[in-house]
Protein backbone atom coordinates (compact mmCIF):
# COMPACT_ATOMS: atom_id res chain seq x y z
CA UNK A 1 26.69 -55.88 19.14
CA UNK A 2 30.34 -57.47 20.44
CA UNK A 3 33.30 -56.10 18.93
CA UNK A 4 34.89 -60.23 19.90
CA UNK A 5 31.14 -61.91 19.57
CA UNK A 6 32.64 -65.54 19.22
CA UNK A 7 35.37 -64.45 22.63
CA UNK A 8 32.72 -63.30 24.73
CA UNK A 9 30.57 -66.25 23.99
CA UNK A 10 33.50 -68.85 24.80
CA UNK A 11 34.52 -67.09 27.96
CA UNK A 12 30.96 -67.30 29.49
CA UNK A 13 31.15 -70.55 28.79
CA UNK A 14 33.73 -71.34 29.88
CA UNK A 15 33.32 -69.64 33.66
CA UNK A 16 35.21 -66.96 32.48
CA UNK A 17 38.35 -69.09 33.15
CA UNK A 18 37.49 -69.70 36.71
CA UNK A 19 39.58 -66.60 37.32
CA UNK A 20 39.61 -65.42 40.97
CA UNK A 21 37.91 -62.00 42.42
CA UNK A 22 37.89 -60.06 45.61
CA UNK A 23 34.53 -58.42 46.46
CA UNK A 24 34.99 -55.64 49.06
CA UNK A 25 31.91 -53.65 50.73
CA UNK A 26 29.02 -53.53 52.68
CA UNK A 27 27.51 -56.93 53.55
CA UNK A 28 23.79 -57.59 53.78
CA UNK A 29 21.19 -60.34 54.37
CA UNK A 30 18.18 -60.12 52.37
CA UNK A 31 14.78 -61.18 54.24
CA UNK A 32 11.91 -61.96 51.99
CA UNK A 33 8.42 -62.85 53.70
CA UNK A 34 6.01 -64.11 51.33
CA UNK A 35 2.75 -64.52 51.48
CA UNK A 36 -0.96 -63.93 49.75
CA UNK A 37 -2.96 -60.84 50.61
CA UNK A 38 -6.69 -61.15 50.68
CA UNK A 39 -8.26 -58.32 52.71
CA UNK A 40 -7.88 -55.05 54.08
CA UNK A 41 -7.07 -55.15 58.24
CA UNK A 42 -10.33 -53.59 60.22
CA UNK A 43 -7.82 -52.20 62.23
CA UNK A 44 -6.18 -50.01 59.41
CA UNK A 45 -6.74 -49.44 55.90
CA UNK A 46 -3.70 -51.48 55.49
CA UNK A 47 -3.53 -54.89 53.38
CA UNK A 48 -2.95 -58.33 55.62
CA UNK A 49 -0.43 -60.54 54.94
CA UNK A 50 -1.03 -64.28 55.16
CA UNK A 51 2.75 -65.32 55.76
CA UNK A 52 3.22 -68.39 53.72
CA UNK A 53 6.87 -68.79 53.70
CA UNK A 54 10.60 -66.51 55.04
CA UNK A 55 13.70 -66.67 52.45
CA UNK A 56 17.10 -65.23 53.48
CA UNK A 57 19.43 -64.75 50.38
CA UNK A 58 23.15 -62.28 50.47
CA UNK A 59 22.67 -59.13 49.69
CA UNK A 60 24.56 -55.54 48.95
CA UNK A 61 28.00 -56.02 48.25
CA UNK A 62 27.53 -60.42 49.43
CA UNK A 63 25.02 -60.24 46.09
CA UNK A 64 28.08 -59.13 44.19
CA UNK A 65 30.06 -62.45 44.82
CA UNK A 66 26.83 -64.52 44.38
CA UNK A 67 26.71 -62.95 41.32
CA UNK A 68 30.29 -63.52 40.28
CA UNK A 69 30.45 -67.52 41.80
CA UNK A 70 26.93 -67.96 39.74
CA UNK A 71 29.29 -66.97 36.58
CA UNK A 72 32.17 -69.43 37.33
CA UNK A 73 34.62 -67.01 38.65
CA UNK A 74 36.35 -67.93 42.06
CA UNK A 75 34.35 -65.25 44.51
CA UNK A 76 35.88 -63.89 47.78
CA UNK A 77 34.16 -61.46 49.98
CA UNK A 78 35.68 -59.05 52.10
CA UNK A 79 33.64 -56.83 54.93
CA UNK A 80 32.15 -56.67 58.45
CA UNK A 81 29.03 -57.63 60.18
CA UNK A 82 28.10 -58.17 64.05
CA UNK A 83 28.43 -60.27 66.27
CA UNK A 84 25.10 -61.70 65.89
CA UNK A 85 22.87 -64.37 64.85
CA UNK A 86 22.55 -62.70 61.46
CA UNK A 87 25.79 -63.09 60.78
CA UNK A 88 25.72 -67.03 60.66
CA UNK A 89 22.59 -67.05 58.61
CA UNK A 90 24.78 -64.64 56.10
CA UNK A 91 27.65 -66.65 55.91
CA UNK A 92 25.93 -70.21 55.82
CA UNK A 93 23.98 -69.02 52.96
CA UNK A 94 27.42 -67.79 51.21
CA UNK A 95 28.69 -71.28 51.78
CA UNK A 96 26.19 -73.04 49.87
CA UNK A 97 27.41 -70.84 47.05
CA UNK A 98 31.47 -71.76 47.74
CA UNK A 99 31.91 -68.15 48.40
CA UNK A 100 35.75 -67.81 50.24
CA UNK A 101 34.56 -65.40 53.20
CA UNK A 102 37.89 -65.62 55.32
CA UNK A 103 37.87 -62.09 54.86
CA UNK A 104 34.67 -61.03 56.33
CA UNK A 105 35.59 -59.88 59.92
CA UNK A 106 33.21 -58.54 63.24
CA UNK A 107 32.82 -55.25 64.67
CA UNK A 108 31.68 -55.28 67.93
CA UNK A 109 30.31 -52.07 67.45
CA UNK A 110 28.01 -53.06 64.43
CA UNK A 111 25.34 -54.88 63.51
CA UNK A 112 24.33 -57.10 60.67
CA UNK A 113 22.93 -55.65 57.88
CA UNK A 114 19.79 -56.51 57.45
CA UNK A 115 16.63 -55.97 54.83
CA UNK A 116 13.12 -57.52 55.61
CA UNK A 117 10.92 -57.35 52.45
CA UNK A 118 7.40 -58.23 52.72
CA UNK A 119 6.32 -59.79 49.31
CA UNK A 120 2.39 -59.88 48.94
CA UNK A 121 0.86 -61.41 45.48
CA UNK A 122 4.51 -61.28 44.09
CA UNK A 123 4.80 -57.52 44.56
CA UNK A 124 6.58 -56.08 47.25
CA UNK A 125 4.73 -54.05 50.04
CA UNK A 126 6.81 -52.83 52.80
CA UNK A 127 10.72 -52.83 53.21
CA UNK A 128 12.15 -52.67 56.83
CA UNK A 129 16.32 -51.66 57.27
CA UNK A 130 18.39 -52.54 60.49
CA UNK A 131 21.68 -51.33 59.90
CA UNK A 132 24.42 -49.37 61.40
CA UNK A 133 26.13 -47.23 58.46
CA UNK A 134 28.82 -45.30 60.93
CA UNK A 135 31.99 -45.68 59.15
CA UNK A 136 34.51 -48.07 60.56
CA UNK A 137 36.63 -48.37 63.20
CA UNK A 138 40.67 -47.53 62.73
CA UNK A 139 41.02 -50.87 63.98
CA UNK A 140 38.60 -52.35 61.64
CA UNK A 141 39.63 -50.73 58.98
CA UNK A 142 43.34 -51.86 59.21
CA UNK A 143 42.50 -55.47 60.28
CA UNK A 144 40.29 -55.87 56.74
CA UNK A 145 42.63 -54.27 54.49
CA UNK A 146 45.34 -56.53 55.79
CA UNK A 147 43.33 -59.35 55.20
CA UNK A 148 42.21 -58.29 51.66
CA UNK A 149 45.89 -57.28 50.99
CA UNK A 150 47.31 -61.43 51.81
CA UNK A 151 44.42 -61.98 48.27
CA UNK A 152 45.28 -59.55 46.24
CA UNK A 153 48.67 -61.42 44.40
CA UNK A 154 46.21 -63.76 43.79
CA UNK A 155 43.19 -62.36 42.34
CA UNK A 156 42.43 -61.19 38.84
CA UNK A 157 40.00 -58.14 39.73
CA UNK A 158 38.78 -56.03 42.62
CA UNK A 159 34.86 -54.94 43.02
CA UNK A 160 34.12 -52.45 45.38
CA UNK A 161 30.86 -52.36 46.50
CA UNK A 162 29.66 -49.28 48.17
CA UNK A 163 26.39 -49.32 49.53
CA UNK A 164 27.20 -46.31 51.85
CA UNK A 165 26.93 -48.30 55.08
CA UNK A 166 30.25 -47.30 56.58
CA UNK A 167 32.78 -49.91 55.41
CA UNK A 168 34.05 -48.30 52.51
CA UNK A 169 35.63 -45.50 54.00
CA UNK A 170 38.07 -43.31 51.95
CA UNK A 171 41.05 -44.39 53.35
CA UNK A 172 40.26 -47.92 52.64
CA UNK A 173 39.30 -47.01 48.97
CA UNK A 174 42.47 -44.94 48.24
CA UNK A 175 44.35 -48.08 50.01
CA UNK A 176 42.83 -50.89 48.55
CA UNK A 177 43.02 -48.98 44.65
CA UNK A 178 46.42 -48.66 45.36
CA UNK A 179 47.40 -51.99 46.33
CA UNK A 180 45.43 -53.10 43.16
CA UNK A 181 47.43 -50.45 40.98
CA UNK A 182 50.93 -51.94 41.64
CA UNK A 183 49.97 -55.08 41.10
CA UNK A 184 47.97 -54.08 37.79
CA UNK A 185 44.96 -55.64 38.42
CA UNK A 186 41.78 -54.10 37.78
CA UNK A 187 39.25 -52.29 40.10
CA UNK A 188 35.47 -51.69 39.41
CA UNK A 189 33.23 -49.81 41.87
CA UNK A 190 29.39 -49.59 42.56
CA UNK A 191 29.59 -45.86 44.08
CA UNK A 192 27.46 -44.27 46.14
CA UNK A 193 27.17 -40.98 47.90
CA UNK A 194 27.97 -37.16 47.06
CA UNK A 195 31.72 -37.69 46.72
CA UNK A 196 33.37 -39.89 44.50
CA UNK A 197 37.03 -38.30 44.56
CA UNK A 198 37.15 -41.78 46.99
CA UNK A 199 37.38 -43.31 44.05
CA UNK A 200 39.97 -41.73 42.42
CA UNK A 201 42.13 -44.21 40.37
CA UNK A 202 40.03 -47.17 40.12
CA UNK A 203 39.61 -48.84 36.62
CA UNK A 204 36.01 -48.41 35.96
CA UNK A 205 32.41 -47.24 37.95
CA UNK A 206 29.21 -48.42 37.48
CA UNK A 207 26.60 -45.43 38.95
CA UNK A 208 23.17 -45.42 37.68
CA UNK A 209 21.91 -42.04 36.56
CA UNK A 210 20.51 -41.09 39.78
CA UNK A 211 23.76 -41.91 41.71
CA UNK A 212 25.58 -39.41 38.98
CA UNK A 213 23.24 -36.79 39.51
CA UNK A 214 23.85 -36.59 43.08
CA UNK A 215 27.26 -36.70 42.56
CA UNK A 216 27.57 -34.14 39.53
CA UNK A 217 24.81 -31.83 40.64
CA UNK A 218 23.90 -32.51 37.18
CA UNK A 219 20.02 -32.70 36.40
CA UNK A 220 18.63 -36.43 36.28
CA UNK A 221 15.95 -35.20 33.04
CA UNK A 222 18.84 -33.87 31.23
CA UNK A 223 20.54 -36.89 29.17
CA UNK A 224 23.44 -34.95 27.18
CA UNK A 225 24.39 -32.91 30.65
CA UNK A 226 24.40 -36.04 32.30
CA UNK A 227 26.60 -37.89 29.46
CA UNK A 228 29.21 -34.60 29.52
CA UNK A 229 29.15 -35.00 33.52
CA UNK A 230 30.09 -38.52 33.13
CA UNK A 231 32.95 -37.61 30.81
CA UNK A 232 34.30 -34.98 32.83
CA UNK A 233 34.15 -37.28 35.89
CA UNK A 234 35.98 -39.98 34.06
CA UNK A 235 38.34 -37.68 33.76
CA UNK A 236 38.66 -35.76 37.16
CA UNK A 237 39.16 -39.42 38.53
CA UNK A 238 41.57 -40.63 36.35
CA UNK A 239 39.44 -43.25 35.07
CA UNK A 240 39.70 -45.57 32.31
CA UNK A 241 35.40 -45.80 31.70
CA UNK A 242 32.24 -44.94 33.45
CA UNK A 243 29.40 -47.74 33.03
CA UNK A 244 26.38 -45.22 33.59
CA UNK A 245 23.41 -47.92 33.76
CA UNK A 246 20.22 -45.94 32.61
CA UNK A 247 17.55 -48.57 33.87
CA UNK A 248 15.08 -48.84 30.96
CA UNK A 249 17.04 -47.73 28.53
CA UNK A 250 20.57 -49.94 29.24
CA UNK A 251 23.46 -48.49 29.75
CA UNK A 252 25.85 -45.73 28.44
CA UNK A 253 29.71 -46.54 28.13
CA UNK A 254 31.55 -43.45 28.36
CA UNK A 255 35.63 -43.90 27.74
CA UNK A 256 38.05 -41.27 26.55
CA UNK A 257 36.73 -39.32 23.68
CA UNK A 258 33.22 -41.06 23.21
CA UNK A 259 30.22 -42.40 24.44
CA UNK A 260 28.59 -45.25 23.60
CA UNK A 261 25.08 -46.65 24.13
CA UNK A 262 23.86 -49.87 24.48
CA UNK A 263 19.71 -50.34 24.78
CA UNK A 264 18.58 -52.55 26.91
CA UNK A 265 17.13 -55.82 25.77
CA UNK A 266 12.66 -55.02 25.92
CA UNK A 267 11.55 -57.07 28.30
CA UNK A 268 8.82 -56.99 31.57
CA UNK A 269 10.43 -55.49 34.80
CA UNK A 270 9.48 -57.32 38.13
CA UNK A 271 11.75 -56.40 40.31
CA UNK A 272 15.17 -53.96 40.08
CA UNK A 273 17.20 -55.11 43.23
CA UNK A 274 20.22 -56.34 42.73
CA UNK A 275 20.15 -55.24 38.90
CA UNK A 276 23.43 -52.90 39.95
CA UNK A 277 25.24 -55.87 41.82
CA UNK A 278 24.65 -58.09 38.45
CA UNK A 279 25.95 -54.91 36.59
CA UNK A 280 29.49 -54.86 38.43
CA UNK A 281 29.75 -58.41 38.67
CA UNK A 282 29.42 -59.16 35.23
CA UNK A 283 31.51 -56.14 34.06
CA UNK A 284 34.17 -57.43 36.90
CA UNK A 285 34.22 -61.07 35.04
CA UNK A 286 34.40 -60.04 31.83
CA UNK A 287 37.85 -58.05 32.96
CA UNK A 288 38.86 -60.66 35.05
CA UNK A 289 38.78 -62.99 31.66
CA UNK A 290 40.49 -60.29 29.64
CA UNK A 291 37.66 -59.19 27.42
CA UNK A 292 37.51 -55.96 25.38
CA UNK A 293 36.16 -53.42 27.87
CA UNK A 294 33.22 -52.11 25.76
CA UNK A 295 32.09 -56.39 25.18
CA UNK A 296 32.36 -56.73 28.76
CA UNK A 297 29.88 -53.37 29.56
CA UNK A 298 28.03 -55.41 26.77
CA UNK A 299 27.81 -58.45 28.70
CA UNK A 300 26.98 -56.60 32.11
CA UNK A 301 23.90 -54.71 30.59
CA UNK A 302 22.52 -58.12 29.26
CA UNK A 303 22.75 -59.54 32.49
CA UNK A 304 21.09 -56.56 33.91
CA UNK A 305 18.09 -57.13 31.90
CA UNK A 306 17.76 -60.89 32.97
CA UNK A 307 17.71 -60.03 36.53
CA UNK A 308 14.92 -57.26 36.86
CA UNK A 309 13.07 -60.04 35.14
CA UNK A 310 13.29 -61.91 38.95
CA UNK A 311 11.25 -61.58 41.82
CA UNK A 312 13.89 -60.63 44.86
CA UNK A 313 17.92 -60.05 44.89
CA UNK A 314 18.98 -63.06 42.67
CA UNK A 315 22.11 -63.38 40.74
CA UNK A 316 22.71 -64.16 37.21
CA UNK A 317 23.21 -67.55 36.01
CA UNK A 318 25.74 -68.64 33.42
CA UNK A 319 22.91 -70.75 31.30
CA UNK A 320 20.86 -67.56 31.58
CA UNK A 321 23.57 -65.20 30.15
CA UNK A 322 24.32 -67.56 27.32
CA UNK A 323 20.70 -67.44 26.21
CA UNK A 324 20.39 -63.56 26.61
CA UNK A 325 23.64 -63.91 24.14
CA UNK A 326 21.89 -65.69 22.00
CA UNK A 327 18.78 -63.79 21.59
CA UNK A 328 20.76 -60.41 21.33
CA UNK A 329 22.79 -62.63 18.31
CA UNK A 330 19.36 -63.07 16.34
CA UNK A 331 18.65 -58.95 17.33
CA UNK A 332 21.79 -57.68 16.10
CA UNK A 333 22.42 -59.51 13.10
CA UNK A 334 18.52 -57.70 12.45
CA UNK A 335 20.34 -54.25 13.33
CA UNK A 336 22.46 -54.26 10.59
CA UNK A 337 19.79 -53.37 8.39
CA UNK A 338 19.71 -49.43 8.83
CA UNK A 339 19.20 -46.45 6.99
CA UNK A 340 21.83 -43.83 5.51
CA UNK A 341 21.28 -41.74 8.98
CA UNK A 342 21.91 -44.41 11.33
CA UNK A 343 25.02 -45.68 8.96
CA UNK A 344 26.80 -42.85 9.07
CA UNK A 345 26.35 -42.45 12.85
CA UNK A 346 28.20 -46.19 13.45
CA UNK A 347 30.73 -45.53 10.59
CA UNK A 348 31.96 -41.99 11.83
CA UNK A 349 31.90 -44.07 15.41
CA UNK A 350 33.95 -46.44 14.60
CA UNK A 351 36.41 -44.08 12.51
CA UNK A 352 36.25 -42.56 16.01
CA UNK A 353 37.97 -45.21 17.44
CA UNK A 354 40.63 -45.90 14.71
CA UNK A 355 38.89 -48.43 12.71
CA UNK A 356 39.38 -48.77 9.18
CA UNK A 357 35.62 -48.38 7.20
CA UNK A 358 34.82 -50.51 3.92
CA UNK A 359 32.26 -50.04 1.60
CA UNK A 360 31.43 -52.69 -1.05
CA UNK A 361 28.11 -52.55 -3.06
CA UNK A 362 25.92 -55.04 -5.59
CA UNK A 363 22.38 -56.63 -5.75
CA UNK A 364 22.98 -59.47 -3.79
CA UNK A 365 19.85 -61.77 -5.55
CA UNK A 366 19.98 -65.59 -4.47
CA UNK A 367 23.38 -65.19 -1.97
CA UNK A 368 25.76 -67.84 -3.46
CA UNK A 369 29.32 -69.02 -2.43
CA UNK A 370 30.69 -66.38 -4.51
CA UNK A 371 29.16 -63.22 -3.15
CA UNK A 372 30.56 -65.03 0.40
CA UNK A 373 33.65 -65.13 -0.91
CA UNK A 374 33.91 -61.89 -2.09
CA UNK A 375 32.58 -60.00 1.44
CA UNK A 376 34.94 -62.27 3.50
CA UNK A 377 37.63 -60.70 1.30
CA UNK A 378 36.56 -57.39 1.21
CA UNK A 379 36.22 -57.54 5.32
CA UNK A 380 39.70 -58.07 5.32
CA UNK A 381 40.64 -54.65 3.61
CA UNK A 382 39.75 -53.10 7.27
CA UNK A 383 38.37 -53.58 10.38
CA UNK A 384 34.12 -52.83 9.04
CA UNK A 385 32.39 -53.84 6.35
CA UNK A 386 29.29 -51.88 4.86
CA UNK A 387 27.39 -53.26 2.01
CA UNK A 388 25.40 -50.86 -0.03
CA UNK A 389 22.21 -52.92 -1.15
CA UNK A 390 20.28 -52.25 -4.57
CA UNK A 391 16.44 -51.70 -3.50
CA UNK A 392 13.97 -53.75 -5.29
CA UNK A 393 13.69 -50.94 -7.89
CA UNK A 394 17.15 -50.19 -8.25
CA UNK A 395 17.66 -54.16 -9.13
CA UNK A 396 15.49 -53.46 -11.92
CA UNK A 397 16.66 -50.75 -13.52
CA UNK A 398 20.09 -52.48 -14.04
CA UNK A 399 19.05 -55.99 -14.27
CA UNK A 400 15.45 -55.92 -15.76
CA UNK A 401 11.82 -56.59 -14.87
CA UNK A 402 12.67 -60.27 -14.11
CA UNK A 403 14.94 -59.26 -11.14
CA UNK A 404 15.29 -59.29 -8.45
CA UNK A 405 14.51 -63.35 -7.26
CA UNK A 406 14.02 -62.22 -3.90
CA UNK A 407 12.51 -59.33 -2.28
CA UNK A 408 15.29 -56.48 -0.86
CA UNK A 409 14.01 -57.24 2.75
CA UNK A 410 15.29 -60.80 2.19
CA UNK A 411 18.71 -60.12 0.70
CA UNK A 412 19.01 -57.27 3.24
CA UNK A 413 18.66 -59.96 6.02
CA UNK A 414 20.74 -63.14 4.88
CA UNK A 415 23.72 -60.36 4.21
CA UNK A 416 23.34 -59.39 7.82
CA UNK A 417 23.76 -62.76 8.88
CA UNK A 418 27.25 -62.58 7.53
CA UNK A 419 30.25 -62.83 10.32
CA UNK A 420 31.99 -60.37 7.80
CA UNK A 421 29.33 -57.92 7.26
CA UNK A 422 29.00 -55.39 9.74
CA UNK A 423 26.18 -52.79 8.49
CA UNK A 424 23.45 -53.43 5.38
CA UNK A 425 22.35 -50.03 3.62
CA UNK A 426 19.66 -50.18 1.24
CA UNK A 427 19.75 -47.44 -1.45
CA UNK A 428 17.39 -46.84 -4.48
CA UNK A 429 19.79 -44.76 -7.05
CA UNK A 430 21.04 -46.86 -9.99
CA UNK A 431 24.49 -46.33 -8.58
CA UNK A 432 25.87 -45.62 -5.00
CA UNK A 433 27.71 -42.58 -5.76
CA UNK A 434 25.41 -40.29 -2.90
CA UNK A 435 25.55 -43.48 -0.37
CA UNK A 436 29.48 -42.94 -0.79
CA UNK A 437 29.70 -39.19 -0.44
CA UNK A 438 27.89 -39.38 2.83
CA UNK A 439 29.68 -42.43 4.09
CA UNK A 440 32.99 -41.66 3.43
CA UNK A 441 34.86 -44.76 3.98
CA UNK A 442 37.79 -45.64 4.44
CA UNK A 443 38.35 -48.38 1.24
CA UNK A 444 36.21 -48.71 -1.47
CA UNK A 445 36.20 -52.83 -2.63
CA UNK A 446 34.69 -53.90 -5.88
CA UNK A 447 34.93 -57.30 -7.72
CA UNK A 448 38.18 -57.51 -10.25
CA UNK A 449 35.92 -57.83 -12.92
CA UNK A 450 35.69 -53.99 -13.04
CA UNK A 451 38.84 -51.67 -13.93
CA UNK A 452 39.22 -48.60 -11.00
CA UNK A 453 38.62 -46.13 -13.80
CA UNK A 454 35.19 -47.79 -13.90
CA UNK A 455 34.71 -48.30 -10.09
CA UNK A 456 31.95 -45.87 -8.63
CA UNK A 457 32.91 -43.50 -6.62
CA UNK A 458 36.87 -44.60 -6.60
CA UNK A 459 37.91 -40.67 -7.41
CA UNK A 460 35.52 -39.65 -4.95
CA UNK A 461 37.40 -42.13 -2.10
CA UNK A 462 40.64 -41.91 -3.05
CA UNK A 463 40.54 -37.76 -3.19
CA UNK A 464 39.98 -38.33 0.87
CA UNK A 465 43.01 -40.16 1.46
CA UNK A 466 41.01 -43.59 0.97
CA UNK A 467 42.18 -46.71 -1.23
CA UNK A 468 40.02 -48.95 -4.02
CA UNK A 469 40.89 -52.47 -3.94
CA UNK A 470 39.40 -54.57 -6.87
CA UNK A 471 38.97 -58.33 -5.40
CA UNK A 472 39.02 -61.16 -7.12
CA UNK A 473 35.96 -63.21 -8.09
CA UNK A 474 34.89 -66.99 -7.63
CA UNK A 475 34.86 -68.65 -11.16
CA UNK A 476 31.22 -69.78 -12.47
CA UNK A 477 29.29 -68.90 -9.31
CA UNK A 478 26.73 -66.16 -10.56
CA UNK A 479 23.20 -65.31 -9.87
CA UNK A 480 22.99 -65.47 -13.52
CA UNK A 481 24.29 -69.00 -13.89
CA UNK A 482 21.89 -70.36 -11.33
CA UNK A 483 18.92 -68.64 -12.69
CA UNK A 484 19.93 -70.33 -15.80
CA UNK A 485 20.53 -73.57 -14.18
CA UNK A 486 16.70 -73.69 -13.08
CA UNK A 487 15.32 -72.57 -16.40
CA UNK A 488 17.11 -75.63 -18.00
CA UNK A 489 15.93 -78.02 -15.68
CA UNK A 490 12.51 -77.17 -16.26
């Protein structure tokens, strides 16, 4: 769920303001050859390829500012290739996306990066590399950070791409972070290798868990070792957040004194290149247009799942991130139905991070303007609201056989879809006294209609330094006075 739901969804909309970014790595040009395979070669016990048709499409750190231009942003790419045919195929095919590639310069030492992928019945078969990943020249080195320096007053965040190929060397990392520190503009880098201490000082990086391992000696099996590696990195490196992407299962944002996980959305994997590129890009735009950090890790791992959806490297769209924002809408509004356990894990997580925790409780049966009312007011008491719900039972034991109108899955839901509610707990006691004890929050709310002597669990809250704030009510809109309404129309 977005901490700034209604933010997020107006700056993807809105191409996150158009604002300018400087990619920085190691170019490639993706090669797909498609085709249909029928038989097995006599030659080989091999599969033959009947070559229907040859794409070329940017790759490695050039996917990044697809990626980025696909979103709105303003994309300029900084690197090296040869002196070659390749290279014009690379940088026509980042024209027709208005990528800025003034900054891309030629080694005459190098070669084009490129990757062939043969594609039979939609799955690939056989991937073939020509690269040269020697790291650059001195000369190189000093003519692209020059270039990339003349940007950087006018850019609103740095991605690093580092697909270990050479250009990212660690004095042009420790150069290029620097230049982006005194001029306070943010830096997020797709690592790579054994050593990240190249990275030392950058805003945020995006490793997947493999990359981590390597990097951590930490075991890839182990989750929490993994997690604490992350952590202690973060820290080591002076950075402000590590986006560990964990395939599968999303991603894990892991910031100064927690981590946080965010699943990934369930749906069928085709193909996971480029998944990383869409990762940085997206987390590099939602900086770029100011968002909360943790909404724009949010944004990036919905992305991600979009993309491994695709056949080949292929960047996220804007349309197709503003559906994936809707559908995880519908799924979290869902999620704030949970039990006591998960509760108290998201309340004592957002107490974590300074947020103020209310609890309000009733029946909810047939949700009328007043019972809107009342938890739009009691939202504003703090910064989460968590509505204890009556079960079905519960409902009538203080109400009577009649009640409840509607079942407790029902009122469960339509409180969920409630901008001001931010967790739904169903609990079966006549009174939430134990749902309160094991809470703890923060302010207890209940309507004016009740004294605080007579408010359950008020002795409880306030004897942990919490407050009880009795609201006040919307006159003549009851439950009771609609039920009655229908009976008399009868």
């Amino acid at each position: 769920m977005f901490q700034s739901p209604e933010t997020v969804l107006n700056a993807v909309r809105e191409g996150f303001g158009g604002r300018t970014a400087i990619v920085v790595g190691d170019l490639m040009l993706d090669r797909y050859l498609w085709g249909q395979v029928e038989r097995i070669s006599p030659e080989a016990p091999v599969p033959v390829l009947k070559l229907h048709r040859e794409t070329l499409t940017a790759g490695g750190a050039a996917n990044v500012a697809r990626n980025l231009a696909a979103l709105g942003l303003h994309a300029r790419l900084a690197g090296v290739t040869g002196a070659d045919g390749w290279r014009t195929n690379l940088l026509s095919t980042l024209a027709q996306h208005a990528i800025h590639t003034d900054a891309v310069i030629t080694a005459a030492d190098r070669q084009t990066t490129v990757k062939t992928r043969v594609i039979g019945n939609h799955q690939q078969m056989i991937r073939i590399d020509e690269e040269h990943s020697a790291p650059l020249s001195r000369e190189a080195e000093a003519l692209l950070l020059d270039k990339i320096a003349a940007q950087l007053p006018y850019t609103s965040v740095l991605v690093l791409s580092d697909y270990a190929k050479g250009v990212l060397t660690r004095t042009l990392c420790a150069s290029l972070i620097a230049l982006a520190q005194g001029q306070s503009i943010p830096v997020v880098v797709d690592p790579k290798g054994r050593d990240f201490s190249r990275y030392t000082g950058a805003s945020i990086i995006t490793p997947n868990r493999g990359e981590l391992a390597l990097a951590t000696g930490t075991p890839t099996s182990d989750s929490d070792a993994i997690f604490a590696a992350a952590a202690t990195l973060r820290e080591q490196l002076s950075l402000q957040a590590v986006a560990l992407t964990l395939g599968e299962h999303g991603l894990a944002w892991i910031e100064a004194g927690s981590t946080h996980q965010i699943p990934a959305l369930a749906r069928e994997v085709f193909d996971v290149s480029g998944a990383g590129d869409t990762v940085a890009a997206t987390l590099a735009a939602g900086l770029a247009a100011n968002l909360q950090r943790r909404d724009a890790a949010q944004l990036a791992n919905l992305a991600a799942g979009v993309v491994v959806g695709k056949v080949g490297t292929a960047p996220i769209t804007r349309s197709e991130l503003l559906t994936a924002i809707q559908g995880e809408a519908a799924l979290a509004q869902a999620a704030k139905v949970c039990h006591t356990d998960a509760a108290l894990r998201r309340v004592r997580d957002w107490q974590s991070r300074g947020d103020v925790v209310v609890f309000t409780n009733g029946c909810f049966d047939l949700l009328h303007v007043g019972h809107v009312t009342y938890l739009e007011q009691a939202g504003r008491q703090g910064h989460r609201l968590v509505v204890g719900l009556n079960t079905d039972r519960s409902v009538r034991a203080n109400k009577g056989p009649q009640r409840p109108v509607m079942p407790e899955g029902d009122r469960a839901r339509l409180l969920a879809a409630l901008a001001s509610v931010d967790a739904v707990v169903l609990f079966d006691e006549d009174t939430p006294q134990n749902l309160i004890m094991k809470l703890r929050p923060d302010v207890l709310v209940k309507g004016a209609d009740y004294t605080e002597e007579e408010v359950v669990g008020a002795r409880e809250v306030k004897s942990w330094g919490g407050r009880v704030v009795l609201v006040p009510l919307v006159d003549g809109r009851s439950t009771s006075a609609i039920l009655g309404h229908l009976r008399r129309q009868r």
